[in-house]
C-alpha atoms as a PDB file:
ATOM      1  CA  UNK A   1      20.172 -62.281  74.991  1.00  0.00           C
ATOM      2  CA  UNK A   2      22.118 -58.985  75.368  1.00  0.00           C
ATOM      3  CA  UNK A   3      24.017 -56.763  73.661  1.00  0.00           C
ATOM      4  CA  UNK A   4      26.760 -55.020  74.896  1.00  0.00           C
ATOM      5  CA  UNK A   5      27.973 -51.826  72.901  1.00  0.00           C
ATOM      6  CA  UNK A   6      32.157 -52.029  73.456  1.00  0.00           C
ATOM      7  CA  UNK A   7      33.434 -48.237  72.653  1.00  0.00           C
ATOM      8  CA  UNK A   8      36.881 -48.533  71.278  1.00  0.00           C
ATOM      9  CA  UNK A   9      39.215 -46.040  70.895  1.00  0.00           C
ATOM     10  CA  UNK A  10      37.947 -42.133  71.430  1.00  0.00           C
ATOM     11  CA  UNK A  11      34.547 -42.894  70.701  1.00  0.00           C
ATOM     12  CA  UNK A  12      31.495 -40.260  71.733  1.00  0.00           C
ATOM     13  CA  UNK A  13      29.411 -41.690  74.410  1.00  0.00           C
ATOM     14  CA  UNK A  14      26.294 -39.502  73.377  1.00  0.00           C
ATOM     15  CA  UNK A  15      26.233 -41.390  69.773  1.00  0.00           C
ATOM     16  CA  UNK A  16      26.834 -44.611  71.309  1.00  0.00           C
ATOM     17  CA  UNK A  17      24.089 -43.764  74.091  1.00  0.00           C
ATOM     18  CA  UNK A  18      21.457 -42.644  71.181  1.00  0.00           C
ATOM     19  CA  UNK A  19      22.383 -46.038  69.346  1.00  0.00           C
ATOM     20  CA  UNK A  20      21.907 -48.292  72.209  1.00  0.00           C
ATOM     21  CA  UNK A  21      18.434 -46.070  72.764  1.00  0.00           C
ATOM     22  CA  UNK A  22      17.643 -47.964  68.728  1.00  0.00           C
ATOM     23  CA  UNK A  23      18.886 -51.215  69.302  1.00  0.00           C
ATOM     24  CA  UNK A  24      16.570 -52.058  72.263  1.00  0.00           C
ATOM     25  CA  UNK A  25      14.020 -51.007  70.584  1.00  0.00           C
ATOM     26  CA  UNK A  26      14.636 -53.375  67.653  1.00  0.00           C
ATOM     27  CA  UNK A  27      16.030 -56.592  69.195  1.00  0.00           C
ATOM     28  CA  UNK A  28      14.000 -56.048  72.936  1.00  0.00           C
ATOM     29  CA  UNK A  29      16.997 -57.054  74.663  1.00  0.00           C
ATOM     30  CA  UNK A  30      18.915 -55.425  77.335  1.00  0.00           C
ATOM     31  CA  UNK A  31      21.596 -53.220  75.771  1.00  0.00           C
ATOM     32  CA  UNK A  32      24.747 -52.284  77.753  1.00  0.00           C
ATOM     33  CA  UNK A  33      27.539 -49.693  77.174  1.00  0.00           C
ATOM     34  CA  UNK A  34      30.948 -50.627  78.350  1.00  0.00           C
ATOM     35  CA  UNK A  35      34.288 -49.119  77.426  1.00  0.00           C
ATOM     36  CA  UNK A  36      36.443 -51.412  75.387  1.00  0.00           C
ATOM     37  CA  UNK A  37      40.305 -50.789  74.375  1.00  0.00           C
ATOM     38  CA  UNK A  38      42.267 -47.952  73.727  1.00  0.00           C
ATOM     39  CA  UNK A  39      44.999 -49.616  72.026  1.00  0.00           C
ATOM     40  CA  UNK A  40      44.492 -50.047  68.258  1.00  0.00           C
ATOM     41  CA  UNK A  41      47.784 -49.487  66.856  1.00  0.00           C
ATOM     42  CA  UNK A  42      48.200 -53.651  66.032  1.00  0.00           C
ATOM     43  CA  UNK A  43      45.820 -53.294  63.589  1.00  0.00           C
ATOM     44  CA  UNK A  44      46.875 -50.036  61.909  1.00  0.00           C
ATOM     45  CA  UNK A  45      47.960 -50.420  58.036  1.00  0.00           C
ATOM     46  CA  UNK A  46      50.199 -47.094  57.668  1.00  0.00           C
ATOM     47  CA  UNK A  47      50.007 -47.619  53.758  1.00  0.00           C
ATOM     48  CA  UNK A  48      46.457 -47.576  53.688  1.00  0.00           C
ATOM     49  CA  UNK A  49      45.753 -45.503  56.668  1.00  0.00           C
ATOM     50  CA  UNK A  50      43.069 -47.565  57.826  1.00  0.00           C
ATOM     51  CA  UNK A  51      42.517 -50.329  60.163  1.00  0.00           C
ATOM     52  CA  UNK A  52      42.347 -53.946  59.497  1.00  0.00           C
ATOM     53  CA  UNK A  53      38.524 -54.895  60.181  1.00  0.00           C
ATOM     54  CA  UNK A  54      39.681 -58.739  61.417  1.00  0.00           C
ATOM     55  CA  UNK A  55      42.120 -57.554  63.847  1.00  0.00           C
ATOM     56  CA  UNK A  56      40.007 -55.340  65.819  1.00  0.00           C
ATOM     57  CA  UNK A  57      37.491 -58.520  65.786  1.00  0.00           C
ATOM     58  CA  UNK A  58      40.002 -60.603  67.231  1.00  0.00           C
ATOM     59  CA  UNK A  59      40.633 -58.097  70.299  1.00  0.00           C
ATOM     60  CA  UNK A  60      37.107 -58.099  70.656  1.00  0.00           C
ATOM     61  CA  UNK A  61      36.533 -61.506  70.662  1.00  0.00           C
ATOM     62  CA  UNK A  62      39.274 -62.103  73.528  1.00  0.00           C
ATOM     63  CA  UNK A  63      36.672 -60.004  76.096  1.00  0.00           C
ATOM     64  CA  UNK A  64      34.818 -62.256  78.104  1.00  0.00           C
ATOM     65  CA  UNK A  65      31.219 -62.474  77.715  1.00  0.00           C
ATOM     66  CA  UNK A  66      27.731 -63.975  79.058  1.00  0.00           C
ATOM     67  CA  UNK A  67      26.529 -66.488  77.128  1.00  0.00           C
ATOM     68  CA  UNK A  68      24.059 -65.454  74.589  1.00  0.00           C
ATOM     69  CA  UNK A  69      25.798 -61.846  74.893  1.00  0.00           C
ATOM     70  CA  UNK A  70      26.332 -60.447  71.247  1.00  0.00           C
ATOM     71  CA  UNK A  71      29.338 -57.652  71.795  1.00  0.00           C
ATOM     72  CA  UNK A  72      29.409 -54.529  69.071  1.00  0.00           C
ATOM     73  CA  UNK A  73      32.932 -52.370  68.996  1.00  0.00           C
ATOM     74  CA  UNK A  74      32.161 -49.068  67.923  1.00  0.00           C
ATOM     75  CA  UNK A  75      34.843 -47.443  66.337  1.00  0.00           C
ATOM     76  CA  UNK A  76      35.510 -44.118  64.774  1.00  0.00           C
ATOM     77  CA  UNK A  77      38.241 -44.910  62.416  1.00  0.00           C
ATOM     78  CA  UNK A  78      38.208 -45.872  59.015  1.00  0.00           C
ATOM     79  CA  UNK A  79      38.068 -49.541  58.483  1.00  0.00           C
ATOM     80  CA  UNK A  80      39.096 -51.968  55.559  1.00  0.00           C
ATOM     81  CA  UNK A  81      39.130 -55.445  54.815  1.00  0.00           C
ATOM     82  CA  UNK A  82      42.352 -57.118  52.242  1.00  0.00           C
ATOM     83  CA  UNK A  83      39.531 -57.540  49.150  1.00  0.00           C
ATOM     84  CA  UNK A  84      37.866 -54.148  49.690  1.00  0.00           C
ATOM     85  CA  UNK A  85      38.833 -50.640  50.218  1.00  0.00           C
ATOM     86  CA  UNK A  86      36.371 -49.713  53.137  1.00  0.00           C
ATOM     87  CA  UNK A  87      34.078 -51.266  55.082  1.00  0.00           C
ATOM     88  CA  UNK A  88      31.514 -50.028  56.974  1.00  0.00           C
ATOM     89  CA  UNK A  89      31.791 -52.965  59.501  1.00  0.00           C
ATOM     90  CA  UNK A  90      32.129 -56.485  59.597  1.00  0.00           C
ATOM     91  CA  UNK A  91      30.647 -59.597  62.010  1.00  0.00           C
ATOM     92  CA  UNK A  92      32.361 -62.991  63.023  1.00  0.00           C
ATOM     93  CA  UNK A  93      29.182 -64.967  63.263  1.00  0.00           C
ATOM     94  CA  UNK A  94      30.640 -67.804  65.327  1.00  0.00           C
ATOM     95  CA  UNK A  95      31.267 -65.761  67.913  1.00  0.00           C
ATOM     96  CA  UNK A  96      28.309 -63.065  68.093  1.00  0.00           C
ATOM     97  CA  UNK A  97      31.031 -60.177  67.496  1.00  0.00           C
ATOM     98  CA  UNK A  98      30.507 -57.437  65.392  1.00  0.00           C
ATOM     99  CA  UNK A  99      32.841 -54.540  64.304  1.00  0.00           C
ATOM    100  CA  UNK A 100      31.329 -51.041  63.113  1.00  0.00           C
ATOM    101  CA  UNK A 101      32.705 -47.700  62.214  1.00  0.00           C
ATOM    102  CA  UNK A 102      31.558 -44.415  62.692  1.00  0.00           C
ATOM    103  CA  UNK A 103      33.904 -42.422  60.086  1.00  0.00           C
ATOM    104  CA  UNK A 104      32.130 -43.032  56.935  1.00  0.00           C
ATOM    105  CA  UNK A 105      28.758 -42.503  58.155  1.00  0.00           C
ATOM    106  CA  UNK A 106      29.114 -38.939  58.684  1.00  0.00           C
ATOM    107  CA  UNK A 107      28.093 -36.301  56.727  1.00  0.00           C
ATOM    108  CA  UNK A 108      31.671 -34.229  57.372  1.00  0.00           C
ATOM    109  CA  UNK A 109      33.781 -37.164  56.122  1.00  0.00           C
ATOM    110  CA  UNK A 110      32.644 -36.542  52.572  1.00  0.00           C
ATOM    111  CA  UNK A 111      32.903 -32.361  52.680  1.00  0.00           C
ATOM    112  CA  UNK A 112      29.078 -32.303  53.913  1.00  0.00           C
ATOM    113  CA  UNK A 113      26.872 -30.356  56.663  1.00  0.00           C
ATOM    114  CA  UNK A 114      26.530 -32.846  59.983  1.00  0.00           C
ATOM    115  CA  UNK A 115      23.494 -34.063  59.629  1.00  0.00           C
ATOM    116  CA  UNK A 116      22.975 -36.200  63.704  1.00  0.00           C
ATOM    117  CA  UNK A 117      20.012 -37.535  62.682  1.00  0.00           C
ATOM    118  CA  UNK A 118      21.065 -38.988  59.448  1.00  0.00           C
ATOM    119  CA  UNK A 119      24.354 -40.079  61.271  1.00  0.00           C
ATOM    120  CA  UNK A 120      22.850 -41.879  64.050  1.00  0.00           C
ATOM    121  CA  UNK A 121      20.470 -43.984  61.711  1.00  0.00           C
ATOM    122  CA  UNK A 122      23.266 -44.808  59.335  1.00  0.00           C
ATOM    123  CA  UNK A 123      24.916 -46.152  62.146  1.00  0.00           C
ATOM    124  CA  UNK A 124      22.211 -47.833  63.566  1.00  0.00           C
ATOM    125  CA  UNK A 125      21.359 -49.612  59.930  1.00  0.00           C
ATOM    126  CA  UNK A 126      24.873 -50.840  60.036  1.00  0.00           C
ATOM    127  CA  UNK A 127      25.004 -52.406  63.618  1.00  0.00           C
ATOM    128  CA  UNK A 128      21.813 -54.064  62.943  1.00  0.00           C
ATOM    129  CA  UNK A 129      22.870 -55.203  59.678  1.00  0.00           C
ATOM    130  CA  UNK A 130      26.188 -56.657  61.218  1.00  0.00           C
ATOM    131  CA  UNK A 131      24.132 -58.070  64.075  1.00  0.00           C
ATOM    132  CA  UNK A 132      21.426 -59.761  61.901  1.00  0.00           C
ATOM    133  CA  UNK A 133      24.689 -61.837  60.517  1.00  0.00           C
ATOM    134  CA  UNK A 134      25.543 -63.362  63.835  1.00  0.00           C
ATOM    135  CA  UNK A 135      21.725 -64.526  63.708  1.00  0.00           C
ATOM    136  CA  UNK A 136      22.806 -66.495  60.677  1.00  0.00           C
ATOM    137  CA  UNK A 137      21.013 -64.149  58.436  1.00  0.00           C
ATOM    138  CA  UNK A 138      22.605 -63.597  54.685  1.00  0.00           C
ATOM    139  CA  UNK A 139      22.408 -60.848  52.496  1.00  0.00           C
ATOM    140  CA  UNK A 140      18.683 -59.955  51.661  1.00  0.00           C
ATOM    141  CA  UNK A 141      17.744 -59.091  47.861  1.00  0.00           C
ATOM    142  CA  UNK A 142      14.876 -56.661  49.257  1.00  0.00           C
ATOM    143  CA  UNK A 143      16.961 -53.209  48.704  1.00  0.00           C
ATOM    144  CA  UNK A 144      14.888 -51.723  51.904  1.00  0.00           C
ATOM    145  CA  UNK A 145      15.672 -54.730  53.819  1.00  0.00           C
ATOM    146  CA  UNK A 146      18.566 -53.379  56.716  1.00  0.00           C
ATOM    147  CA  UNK A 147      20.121 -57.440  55.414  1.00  0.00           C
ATOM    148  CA  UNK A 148      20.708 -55.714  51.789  1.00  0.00           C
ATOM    149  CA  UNK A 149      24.255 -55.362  51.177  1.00  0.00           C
ATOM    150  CA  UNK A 150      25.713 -51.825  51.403  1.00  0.00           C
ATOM    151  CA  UNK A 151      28.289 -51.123  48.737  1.00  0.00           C
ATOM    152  CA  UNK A 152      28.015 -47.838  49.051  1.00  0.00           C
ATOM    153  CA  UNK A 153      26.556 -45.105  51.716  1.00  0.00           C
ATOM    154  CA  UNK A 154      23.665 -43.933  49.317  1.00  0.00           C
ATOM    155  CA  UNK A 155      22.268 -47.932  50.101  1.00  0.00           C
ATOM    156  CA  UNK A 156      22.820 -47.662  53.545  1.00  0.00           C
ATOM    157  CA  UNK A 157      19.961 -44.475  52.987  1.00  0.00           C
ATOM    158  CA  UNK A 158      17.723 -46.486  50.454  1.00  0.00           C
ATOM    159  CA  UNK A 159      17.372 -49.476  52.990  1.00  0.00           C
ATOM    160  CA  UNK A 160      15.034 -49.158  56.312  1.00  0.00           C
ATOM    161  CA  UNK A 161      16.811 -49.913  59.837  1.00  0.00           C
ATOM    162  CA  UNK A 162      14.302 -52.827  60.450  1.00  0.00           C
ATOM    163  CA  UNK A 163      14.230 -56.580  58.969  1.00  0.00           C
ATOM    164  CA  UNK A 164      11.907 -57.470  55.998  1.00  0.00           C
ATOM    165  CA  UNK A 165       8.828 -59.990  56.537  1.00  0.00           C
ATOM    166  CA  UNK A 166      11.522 -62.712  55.029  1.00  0.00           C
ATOM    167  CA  UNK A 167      14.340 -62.286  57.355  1.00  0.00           C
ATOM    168  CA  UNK A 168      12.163 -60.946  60.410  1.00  0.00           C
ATOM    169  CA  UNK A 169      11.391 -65.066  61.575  1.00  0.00           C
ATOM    170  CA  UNK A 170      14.686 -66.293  60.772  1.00  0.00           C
ATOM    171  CA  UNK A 171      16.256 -63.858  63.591  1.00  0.00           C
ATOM    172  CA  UNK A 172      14.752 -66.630  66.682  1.00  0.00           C
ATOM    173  CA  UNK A 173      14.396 -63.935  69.188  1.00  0.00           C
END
């Protein structure tokens, strides 16, 4: 298996270099950084002024891949899905493809001190969250579990960055 890390838009490649650092450590796997598309204006909803979750998946699932390759687009616009009004990210388990964005993660976006620390493992709870789906892995009830569902930012701080002793063996790897 590998995972490559696909930096969309004007993504920083320090973050994205400090999250790939994370993600081999948790999934022991090689973890590659490639630059992905610059073009996001197809999935750009000018009422909402955010960006359609399943159309950015769809450009990412048209890059061609290794088999066994699971590809993450990083993003660092705000993101939103028809039935909810954000989204942190979002996976298309058939095809190993997972979306995540940066923008509510940070500290700034909500008036705060940057915090790098707390930004990078927000960000890293999220990718592994998103890749644990594509792994066939549901939501976990454990609330420290990284598989607990997110609804809001202060769960994405409750819940650890690693999988629980339930969901741990069901990951295959």
């Amino acid at each position: 298996m590998k995972i490559t890390l696909e930096l969309l838009g004007n993504t920083n490649n320090d973050v994205v270099d400090k999250l790939g650092e994370k993600l081999k450590s948790i999934f022991h796997c090689p973890v590659e950084l490639k630059t992905g598309f610059s073009y996001l204006a197809h999935a750009y909803n000018p009422e909402r002024r955010q960006y359609l979750s399943s159309d950015l998946l769809a450009s990412l699932n048209a890059i061609p891949r290794e088999r066994e390759e699971k590809i993450v687009g990083i993003i660092d616009v705000d993101l939103y899905t028809p039935r909810l009004s954000f989204i942190f990210g979002e996976a298309d388990i058939n095809s190993g493809t997972v979306i995540v964005s940066l923008t509510r993660l940070r500290q700034e976006y909500y008036g705060l001190s940057s915090d790098e620390k707390l930004f990078i493992t927000r960000a890293a709870k999220e990718i592994v969250h998103e890749l644990g789906h594509t792994f066939g892995l549901e939501h976990c009830s454990n609330i420290k579990c990284v598989m607990h569902f997110s609804n809001s930012l202060a769960d994405t701080d409750w819940k650890e960055v690693n999988f629980c002793d339930k969901c741990r063996p069901k990951l295959g790897i």
